[in-house]
PDB file of N, CA and C in Angstrom:
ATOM      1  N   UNK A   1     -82.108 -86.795  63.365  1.00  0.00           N
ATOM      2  CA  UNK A   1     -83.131 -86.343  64.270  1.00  0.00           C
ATOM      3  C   UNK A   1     -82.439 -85.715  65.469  1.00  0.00           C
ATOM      4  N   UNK A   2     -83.175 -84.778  65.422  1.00  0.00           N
ATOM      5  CA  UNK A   2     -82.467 -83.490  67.109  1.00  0.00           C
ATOM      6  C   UNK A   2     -83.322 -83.743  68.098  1.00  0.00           C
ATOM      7  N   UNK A   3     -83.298 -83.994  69.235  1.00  0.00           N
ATOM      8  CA  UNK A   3     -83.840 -83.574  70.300  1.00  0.00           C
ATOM      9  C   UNK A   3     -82.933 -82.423  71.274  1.00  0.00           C
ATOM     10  N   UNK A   4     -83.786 -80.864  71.678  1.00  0.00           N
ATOM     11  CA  UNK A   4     -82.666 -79.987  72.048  1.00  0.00           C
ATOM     12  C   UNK A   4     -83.944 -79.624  73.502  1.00  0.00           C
ATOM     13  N   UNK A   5     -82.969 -79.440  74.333  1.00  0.00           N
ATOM     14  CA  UNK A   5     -83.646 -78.742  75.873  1.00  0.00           C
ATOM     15  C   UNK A   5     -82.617 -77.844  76.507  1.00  0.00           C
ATOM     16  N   UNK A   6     -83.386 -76.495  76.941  1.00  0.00           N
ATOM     17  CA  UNK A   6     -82.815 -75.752  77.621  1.00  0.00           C
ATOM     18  C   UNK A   6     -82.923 -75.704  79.160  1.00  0.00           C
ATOM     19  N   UNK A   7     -81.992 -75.704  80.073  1.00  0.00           N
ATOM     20  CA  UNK A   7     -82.370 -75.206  81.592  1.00  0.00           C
ATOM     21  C   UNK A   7     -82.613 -73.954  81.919  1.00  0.00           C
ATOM     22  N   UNK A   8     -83.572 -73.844  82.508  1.00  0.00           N
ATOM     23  CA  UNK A   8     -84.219 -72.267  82.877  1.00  0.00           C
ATOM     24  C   UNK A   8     -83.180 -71.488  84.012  1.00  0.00           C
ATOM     25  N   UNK A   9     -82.586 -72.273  84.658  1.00  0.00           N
ATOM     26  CA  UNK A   9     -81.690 -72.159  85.889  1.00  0.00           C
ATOM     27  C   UNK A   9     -80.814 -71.864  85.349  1.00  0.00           C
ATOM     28  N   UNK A  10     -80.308 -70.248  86.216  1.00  0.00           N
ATOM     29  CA  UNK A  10     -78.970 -69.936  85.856  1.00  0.00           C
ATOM     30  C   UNK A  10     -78.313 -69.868  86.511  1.00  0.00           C
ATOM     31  N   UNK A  11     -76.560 -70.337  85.487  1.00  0.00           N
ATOM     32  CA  UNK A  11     -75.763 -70.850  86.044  1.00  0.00           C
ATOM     33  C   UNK A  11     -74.757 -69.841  86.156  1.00  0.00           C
ATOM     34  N   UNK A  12     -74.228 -69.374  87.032  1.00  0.00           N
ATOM     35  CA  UNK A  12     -73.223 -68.105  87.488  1.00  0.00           C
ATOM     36  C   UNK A  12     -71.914 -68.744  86.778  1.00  0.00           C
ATOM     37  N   UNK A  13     -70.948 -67.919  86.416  1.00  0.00           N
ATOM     38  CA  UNK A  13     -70.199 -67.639  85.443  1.00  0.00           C
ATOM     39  C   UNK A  13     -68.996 -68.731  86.339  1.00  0.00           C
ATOM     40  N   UNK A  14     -69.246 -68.259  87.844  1.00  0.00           N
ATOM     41  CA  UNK A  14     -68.398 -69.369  88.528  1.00  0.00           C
ATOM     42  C   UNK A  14     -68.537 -71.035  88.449  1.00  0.00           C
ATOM     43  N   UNK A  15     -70.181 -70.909  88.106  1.00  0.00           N
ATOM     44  CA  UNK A  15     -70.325 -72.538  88.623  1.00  0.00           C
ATOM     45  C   UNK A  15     -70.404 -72.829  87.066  1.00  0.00           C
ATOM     46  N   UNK A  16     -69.893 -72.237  85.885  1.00  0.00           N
ATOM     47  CA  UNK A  16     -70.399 -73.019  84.815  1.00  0.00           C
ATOM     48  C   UNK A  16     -69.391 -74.396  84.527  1.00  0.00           C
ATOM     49  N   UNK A  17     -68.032 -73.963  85.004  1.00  0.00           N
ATOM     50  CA  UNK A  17     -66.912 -75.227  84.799  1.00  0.00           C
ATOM     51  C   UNK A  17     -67.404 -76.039  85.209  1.00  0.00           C
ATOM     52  N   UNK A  18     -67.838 -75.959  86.332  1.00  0.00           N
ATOM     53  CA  UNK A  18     -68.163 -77.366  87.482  1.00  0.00           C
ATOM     54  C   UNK A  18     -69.306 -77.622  86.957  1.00  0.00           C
ATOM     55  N   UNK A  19     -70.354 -77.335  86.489  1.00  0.00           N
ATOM     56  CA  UNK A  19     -71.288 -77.998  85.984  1.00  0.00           C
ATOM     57  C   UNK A  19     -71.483 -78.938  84.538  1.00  0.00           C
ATOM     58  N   UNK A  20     -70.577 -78.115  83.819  1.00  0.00           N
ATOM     59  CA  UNK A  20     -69.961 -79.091  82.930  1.00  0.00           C
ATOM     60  C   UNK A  20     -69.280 -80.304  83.648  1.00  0.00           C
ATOM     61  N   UNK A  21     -68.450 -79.900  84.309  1.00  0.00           N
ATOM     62  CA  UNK A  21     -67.714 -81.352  85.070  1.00  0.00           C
ATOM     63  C   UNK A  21     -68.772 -82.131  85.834  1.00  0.00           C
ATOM     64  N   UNK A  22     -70.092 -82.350  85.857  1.00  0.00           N
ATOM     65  CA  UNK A  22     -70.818 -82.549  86.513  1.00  0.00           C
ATOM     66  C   UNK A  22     -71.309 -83.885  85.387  1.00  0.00           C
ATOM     67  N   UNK A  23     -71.347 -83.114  84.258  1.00  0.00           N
ATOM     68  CA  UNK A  23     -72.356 -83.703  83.371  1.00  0.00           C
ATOM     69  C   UNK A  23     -70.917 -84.682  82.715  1.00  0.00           C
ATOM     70  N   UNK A  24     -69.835 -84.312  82.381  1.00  0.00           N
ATOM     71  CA  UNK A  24     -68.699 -84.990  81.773  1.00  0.00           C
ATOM     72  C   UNK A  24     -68.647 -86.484  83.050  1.00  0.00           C
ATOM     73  N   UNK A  25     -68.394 -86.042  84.297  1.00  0.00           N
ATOM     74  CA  UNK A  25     -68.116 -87.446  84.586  1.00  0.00           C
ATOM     75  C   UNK A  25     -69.453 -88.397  84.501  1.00  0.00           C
ATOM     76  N   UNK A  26     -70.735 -88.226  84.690  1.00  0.00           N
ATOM     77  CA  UNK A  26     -71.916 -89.000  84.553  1.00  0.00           C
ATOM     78  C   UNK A  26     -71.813 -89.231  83.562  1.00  0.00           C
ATOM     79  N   UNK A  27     -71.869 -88.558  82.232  1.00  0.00           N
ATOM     80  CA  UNK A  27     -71.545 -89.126  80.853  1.00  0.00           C
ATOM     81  C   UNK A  27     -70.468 -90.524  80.599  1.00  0.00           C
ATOM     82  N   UNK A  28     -69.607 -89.412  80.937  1.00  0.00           N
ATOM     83  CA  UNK A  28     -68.492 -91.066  81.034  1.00  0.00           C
ATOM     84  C   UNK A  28     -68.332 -92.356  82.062  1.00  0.00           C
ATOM     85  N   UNK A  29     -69.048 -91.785  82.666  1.00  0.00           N
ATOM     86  CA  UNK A  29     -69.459 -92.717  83.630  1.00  0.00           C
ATOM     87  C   UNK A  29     -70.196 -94.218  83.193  1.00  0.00           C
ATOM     88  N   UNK A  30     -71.115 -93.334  81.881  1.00  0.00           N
ATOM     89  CA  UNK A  30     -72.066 -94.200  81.408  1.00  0.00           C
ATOM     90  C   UNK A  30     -71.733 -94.890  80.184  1.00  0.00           C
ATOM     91  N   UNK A  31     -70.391 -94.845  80.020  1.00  0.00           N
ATOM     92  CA  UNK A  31     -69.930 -95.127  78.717  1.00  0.00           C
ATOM     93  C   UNK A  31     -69.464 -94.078  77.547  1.00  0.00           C
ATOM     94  N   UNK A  32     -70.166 -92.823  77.587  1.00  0.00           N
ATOM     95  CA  UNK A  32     -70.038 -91.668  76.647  1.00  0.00           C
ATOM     96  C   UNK A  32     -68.634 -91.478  76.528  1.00  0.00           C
ATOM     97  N   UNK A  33     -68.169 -91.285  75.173  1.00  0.00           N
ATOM     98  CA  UNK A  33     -66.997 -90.727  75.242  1.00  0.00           C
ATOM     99  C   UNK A  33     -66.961 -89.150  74.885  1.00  0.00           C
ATOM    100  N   UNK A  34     -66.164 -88.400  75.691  1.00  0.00           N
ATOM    101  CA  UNK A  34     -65.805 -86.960  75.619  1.00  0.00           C
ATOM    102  C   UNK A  34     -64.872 -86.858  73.742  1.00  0.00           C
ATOM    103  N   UNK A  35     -65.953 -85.859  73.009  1.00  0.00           N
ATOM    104  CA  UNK A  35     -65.443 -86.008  71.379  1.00  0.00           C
ATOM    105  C   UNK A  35     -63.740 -84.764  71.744  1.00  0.00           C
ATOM    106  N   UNK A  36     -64.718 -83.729  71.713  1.00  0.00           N
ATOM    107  CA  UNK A  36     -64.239 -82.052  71.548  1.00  0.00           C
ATOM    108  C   UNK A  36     -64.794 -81.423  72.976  1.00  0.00           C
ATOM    109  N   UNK A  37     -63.890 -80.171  72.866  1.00  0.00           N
ATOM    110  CA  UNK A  37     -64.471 -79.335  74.071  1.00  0.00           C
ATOM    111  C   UNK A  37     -64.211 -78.104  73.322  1.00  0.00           C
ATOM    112  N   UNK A  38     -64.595 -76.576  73.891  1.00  0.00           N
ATOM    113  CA  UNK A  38     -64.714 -75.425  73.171  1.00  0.00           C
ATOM    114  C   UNK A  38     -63.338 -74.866  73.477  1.00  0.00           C
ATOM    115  N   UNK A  39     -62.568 -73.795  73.222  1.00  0.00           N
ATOM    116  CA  UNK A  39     -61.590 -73.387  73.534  1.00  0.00           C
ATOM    117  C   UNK A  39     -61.732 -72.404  74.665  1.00  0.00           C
ATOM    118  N   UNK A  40     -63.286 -72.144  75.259  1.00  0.00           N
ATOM    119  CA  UNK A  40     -63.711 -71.026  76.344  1.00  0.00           C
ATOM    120  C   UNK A  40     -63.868 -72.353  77.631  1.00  0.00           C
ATOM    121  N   UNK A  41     -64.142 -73.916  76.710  1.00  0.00           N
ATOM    122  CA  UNK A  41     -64.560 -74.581  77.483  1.00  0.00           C
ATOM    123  C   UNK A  41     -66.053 -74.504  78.091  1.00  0.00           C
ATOM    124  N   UNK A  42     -66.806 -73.842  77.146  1.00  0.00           N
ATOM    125  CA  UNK A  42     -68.667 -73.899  77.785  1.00  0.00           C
ATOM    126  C   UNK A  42     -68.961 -74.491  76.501  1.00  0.00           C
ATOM    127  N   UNK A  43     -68.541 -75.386  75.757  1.00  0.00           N
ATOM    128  CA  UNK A  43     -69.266 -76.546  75.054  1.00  0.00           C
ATOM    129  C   UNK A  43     -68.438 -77.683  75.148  1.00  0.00           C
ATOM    130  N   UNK A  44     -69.281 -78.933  75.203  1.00  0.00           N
ATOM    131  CA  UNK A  44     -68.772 -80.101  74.724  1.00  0.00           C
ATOM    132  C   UNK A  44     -69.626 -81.231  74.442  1.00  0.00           C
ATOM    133  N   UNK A  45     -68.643 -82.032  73.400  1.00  0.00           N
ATOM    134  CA  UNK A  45     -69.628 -82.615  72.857  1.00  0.00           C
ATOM    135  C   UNK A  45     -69.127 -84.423  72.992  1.00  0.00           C
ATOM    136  N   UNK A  46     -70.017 -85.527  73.197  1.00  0.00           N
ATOM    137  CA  UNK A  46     -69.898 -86.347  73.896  1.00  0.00           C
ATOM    138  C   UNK A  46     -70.614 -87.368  72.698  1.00  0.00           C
ATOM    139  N   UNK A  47     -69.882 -88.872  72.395  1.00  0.00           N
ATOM    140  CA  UNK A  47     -70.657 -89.569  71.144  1.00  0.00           C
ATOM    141  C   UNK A  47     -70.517 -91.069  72.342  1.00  0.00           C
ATOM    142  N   UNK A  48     -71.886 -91.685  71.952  1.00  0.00           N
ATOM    143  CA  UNK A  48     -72.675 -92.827  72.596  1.00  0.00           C
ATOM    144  C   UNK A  48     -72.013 -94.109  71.819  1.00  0.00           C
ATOM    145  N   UNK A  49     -71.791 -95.044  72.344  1.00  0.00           N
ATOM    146  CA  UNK A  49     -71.293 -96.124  71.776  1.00  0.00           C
ATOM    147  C   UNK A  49     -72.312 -96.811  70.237  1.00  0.00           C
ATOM    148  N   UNK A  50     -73.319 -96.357  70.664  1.00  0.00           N
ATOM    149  CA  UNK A  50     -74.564 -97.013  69.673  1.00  0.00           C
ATOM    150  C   UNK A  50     -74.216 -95.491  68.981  1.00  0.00           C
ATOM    151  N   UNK A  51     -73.484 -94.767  68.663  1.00  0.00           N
ATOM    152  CA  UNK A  51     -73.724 -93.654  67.444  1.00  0.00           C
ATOM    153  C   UNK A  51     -74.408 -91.907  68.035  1.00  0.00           C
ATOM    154  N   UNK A  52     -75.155 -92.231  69.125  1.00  0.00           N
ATOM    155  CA  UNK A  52     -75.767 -90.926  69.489  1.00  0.00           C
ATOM    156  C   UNK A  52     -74.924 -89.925  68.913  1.00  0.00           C
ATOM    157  N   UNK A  53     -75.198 -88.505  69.453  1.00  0.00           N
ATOM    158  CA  UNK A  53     -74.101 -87.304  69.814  1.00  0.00           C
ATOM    159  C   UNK A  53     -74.695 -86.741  70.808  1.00  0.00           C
ATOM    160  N   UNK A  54     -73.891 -85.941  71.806  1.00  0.00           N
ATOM    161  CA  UNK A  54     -74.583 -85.282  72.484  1.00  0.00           C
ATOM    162  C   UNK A  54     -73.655 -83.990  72.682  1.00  0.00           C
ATOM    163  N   UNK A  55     -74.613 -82.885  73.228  1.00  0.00           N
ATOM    164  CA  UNK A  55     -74.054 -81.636  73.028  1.00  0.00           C
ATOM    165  C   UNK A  55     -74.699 -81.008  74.414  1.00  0.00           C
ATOM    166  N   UNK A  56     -73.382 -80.194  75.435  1.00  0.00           N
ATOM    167  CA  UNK A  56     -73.992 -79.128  75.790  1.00  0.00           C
ATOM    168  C   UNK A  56     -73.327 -78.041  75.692  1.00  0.00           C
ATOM    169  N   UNK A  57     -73.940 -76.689  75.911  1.00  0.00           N
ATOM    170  CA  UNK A  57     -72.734 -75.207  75.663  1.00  0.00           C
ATOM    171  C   UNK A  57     -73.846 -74.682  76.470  1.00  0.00           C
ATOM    172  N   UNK A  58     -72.900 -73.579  77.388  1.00  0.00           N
ATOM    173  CA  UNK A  58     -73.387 -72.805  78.367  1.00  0.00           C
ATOM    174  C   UNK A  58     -73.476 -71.470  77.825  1.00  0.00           C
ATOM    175  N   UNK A  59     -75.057 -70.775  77.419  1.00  0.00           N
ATOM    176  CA  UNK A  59     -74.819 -69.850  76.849  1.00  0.00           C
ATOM    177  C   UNK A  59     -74.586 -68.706  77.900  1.00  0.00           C
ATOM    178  N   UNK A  60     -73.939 -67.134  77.082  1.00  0.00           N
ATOM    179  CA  UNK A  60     -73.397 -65.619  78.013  1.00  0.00           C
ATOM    180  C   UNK A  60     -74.192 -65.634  79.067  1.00  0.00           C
ATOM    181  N   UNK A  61     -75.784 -66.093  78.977  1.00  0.00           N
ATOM    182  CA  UNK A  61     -76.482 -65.145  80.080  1.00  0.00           C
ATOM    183  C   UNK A  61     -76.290 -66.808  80.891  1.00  0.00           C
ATOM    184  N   UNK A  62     -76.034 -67.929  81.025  1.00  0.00           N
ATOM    185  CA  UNK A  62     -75.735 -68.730  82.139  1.00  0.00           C
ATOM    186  C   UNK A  62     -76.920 -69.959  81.903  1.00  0.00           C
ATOM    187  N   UNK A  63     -77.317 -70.287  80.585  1.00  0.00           N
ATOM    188  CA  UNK A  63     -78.125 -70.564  80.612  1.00  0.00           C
ATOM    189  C   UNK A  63     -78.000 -71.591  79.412  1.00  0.00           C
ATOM    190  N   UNK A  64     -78.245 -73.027  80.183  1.00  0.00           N
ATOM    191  CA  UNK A  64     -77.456 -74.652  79.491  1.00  0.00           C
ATOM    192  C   UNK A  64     -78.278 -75.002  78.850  1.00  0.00           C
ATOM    193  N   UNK A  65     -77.967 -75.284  77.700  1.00  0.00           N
ATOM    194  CA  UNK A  65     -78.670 -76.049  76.091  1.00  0.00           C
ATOM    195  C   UNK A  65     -77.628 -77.315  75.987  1.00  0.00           C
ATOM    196  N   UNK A  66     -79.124 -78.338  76.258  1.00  0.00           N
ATOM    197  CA  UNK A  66     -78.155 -79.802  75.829  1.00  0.00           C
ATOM    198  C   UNK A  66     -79.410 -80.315  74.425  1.00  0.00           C
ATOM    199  N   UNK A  67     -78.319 -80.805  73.819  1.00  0.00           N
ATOM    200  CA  UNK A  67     -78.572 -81.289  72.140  1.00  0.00           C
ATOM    201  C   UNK A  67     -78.160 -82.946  72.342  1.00  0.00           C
ATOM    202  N   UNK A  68     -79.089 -83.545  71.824  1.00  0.00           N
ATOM    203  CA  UNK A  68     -79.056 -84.993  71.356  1.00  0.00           C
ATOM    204  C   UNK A  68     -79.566 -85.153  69.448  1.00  0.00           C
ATOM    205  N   UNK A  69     -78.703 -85.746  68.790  1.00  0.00           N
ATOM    206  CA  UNK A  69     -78.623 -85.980  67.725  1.00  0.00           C
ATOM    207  C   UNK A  69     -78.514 -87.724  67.481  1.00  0.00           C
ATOM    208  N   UNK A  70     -79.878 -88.395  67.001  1.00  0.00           N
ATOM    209  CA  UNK A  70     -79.376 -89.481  66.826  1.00  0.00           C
ATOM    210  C   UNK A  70     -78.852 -90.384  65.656  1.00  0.00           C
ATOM    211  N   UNK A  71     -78.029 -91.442  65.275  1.00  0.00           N
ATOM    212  CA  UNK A  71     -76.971 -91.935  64.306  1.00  0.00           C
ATOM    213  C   UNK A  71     -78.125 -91.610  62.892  1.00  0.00           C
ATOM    214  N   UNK A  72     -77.362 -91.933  62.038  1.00  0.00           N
ATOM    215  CA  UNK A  72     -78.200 -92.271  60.785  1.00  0.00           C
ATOM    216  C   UNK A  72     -79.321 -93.191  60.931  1.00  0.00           C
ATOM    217  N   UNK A  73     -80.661 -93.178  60.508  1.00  0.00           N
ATOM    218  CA  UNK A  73     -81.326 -93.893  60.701  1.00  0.00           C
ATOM    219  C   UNK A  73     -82.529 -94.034  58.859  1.00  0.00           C
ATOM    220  N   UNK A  74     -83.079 -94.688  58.583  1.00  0.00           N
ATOM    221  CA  UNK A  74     -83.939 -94.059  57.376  1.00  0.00           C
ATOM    222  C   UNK A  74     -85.093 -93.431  57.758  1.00  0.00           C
ATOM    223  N   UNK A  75     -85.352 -92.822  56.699  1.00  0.00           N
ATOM    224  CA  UNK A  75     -86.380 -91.483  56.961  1.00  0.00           C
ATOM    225  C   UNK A  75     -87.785 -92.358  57.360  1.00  0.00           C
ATOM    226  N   UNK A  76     -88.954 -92.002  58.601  1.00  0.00           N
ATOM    227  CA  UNK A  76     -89.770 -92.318  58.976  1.00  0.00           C
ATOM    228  C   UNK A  76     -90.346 -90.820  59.987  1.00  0.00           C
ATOM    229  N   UNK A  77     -91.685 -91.215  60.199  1.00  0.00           N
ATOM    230  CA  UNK A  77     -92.305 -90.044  60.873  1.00  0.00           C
ATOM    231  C   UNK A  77     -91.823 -90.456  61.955  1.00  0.00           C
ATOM    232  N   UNK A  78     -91.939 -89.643  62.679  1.00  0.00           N
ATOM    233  CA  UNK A  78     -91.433 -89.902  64.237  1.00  0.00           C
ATOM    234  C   UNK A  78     -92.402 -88.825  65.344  1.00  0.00           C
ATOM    235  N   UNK A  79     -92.932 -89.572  66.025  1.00  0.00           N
ATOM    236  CA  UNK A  79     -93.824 -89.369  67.237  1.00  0.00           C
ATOM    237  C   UNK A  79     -93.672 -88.273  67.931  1.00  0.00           C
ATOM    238  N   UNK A  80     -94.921 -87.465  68.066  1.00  0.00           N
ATOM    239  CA  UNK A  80     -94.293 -86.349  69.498  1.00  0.00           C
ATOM    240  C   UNK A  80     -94.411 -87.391  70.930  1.00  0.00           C
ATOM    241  N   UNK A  81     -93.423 -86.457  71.620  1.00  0.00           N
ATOM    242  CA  UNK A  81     -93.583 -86.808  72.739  1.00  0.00           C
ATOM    243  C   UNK A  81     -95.123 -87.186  73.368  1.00  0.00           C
ATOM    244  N   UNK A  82     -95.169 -87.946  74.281  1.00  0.00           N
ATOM    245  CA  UNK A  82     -96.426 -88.203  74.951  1.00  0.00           C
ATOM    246  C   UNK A  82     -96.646 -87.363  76.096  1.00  0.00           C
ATOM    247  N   UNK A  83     -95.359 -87.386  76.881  1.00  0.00           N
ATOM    248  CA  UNK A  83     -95.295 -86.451  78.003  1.00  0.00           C
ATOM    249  C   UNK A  83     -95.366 -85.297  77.741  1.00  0.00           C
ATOM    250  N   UNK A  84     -95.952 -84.431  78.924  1.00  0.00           N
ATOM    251  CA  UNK A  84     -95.977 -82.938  78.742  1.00  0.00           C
ATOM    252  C   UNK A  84     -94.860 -82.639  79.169  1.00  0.00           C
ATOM    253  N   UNK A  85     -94.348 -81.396  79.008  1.00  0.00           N
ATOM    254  CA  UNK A  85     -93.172 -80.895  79.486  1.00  0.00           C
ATOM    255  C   UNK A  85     -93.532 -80.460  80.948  1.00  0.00           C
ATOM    256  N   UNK A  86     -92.348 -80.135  81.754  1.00  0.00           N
ATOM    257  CA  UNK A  86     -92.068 -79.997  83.231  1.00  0.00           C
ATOM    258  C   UNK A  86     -92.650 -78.515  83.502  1.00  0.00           C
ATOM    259  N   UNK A  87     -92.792 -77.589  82.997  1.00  0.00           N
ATOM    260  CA  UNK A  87     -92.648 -76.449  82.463  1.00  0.00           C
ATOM    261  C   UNK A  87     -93.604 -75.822  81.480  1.00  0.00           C
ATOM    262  N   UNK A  88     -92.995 -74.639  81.297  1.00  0.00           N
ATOM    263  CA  UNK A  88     -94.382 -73.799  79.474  1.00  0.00           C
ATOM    264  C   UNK A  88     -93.811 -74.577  78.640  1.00  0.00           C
ATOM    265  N   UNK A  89     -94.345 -75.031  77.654  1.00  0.00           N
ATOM    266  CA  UNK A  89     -93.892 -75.467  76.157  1.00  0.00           C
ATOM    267  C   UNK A  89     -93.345 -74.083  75.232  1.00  0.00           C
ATOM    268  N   UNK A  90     -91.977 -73.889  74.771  1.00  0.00           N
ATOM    269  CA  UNK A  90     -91.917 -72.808  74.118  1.00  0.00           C
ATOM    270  C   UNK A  90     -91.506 -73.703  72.791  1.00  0.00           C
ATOM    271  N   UNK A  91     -92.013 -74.839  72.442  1.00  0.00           N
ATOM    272  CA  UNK A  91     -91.566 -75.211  70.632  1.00  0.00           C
ATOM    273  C   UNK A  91     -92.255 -74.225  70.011  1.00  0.00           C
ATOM    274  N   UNK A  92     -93.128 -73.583  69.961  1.00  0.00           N
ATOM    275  CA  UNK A  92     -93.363 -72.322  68.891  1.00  0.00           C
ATOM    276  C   UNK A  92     -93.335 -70.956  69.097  1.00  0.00           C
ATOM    277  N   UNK A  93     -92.539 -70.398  70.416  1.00  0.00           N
ATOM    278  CA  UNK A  93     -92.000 -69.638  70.595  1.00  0.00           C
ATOM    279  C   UNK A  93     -90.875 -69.236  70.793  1.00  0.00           C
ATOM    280  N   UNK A  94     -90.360 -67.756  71.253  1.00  0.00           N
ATOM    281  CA  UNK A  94     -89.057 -67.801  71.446  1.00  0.00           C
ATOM    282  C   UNK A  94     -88.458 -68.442  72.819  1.00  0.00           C
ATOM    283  N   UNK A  95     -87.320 -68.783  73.189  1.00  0.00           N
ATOM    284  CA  UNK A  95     -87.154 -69.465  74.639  1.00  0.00           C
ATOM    285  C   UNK A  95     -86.598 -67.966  75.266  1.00  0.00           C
ATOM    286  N   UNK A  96     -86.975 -67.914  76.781  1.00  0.00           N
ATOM    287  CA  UNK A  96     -86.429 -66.798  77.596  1.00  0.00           C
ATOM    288  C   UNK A  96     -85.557 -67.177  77.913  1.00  0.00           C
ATOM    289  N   UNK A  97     -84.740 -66.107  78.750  1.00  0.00           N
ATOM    290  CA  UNK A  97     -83.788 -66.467  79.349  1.00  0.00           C
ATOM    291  C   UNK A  97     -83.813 -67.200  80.850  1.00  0.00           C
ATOM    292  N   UNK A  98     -82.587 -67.296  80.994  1.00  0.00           N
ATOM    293  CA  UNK A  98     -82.942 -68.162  82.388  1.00  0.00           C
ATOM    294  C   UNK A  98     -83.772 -67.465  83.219  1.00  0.00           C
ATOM    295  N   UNK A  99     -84.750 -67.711  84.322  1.00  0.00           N
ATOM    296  CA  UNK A  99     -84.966 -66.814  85.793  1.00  0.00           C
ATOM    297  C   UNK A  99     -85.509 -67.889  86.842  1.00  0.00           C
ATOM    298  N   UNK A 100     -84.599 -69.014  86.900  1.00  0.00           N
ATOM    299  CA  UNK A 100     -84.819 -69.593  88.424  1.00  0.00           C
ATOM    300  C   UNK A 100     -83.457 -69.729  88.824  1.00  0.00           C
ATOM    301  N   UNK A 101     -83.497 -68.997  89.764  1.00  0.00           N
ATOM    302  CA  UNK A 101     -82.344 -68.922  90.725  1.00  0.00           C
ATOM    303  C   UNK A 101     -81.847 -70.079  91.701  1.00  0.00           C
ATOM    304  N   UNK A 102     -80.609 -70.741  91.279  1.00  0.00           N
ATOM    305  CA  UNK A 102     -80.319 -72.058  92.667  1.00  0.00           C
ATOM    306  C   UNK A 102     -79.323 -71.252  93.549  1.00  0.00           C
ATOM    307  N   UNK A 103     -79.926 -71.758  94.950  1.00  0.00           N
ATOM    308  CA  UNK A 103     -79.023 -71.124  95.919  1.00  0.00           C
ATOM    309  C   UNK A 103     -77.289 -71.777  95.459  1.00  0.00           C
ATOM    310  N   UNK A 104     -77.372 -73.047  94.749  1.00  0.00           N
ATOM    311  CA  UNK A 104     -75.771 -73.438  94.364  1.00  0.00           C
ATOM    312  C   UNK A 104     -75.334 -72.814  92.986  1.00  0.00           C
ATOM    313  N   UNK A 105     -75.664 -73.379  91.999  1.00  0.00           N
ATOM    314  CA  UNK A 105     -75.626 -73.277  90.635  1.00  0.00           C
ATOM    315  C   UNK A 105     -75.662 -71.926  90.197  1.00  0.00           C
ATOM    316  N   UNK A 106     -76.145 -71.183  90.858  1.00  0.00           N
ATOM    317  CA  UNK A 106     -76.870 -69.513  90.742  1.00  0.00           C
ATOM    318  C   UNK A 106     -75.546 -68.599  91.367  1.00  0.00           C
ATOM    319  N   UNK A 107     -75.011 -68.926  92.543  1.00  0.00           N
ATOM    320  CA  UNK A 107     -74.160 -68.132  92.920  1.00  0.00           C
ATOM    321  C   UNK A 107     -72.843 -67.698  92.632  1.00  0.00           C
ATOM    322  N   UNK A 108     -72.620 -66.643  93.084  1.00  0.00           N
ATOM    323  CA  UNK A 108     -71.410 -66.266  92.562  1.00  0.00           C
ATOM    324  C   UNK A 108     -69.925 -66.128  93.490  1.00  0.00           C
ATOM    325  N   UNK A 109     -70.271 -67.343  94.350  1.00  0.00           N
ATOM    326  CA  UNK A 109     -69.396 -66.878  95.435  1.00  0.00           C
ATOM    327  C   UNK A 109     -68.194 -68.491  95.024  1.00  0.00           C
ATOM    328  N   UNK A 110     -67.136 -68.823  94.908  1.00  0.00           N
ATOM    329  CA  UNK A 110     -65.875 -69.421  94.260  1.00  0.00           C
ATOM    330  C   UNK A 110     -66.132 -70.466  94.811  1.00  0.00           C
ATOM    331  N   UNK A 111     -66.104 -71.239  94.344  1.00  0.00           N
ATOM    332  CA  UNK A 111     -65.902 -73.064  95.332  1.00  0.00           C
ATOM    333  C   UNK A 111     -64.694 -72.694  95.854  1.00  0.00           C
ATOM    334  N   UNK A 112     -64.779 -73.492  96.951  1.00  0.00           N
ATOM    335  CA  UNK A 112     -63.727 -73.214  97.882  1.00  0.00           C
ATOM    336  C   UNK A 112     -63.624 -74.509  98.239  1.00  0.00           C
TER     337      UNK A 112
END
């Protein structure tokens, strides 16, 4: 079973390292262990002590897809969500690209 979410917020080409490093130390923070990383370094993928997986990769236009995959389990229906989403629902459409701009995450000016 997948659960996958995209952030609408885009992330400038500068801040994508650091936002990965954002999500790597809270992960491990929480126990997650760091599996693999990409060789561009805008994916990585992170496995839960109970079996999870988790995945994020920063796609060209700046714009973060995190993936949860959970262990083997046997086949059963499984529930939609109850909650509405934060946002439009695009499960039966295509997803756009990012267009909310953070004055941090968004810019293109170098950590310093």
């Amino acid at each position: 079973m997948d659960r996958d979410r995209a952030v609408m917020t885009i992330i400038s080409a500068e801040r994508r390292g650091s936002f990965l490093g954002v999500l790597e130390r809270h992960w491990t923070s929480k126990g997650y262990k760091l599996v693999t990383t990409s060789p561009n370094g805008l994916v990585a993928h992170f496995r839960t002590q109970d079996g999870f997986q988790l995945e994020v990769l920063i796609a060209p236009n700046g714009q973060a897809h995190l993936s949860v995959t959970t262990p083997c389990v046997d086949k059963s229906e499984v529930a939609q969500p109850t909650s509405k989403p934060n946002g439009p629902d695009y499960a039966r459409q295509e997803l756009p690209a990012p267009d909310v701009r953070s004055s941090f995450w968004s810019s293109d000016a170098p950590l310093g």
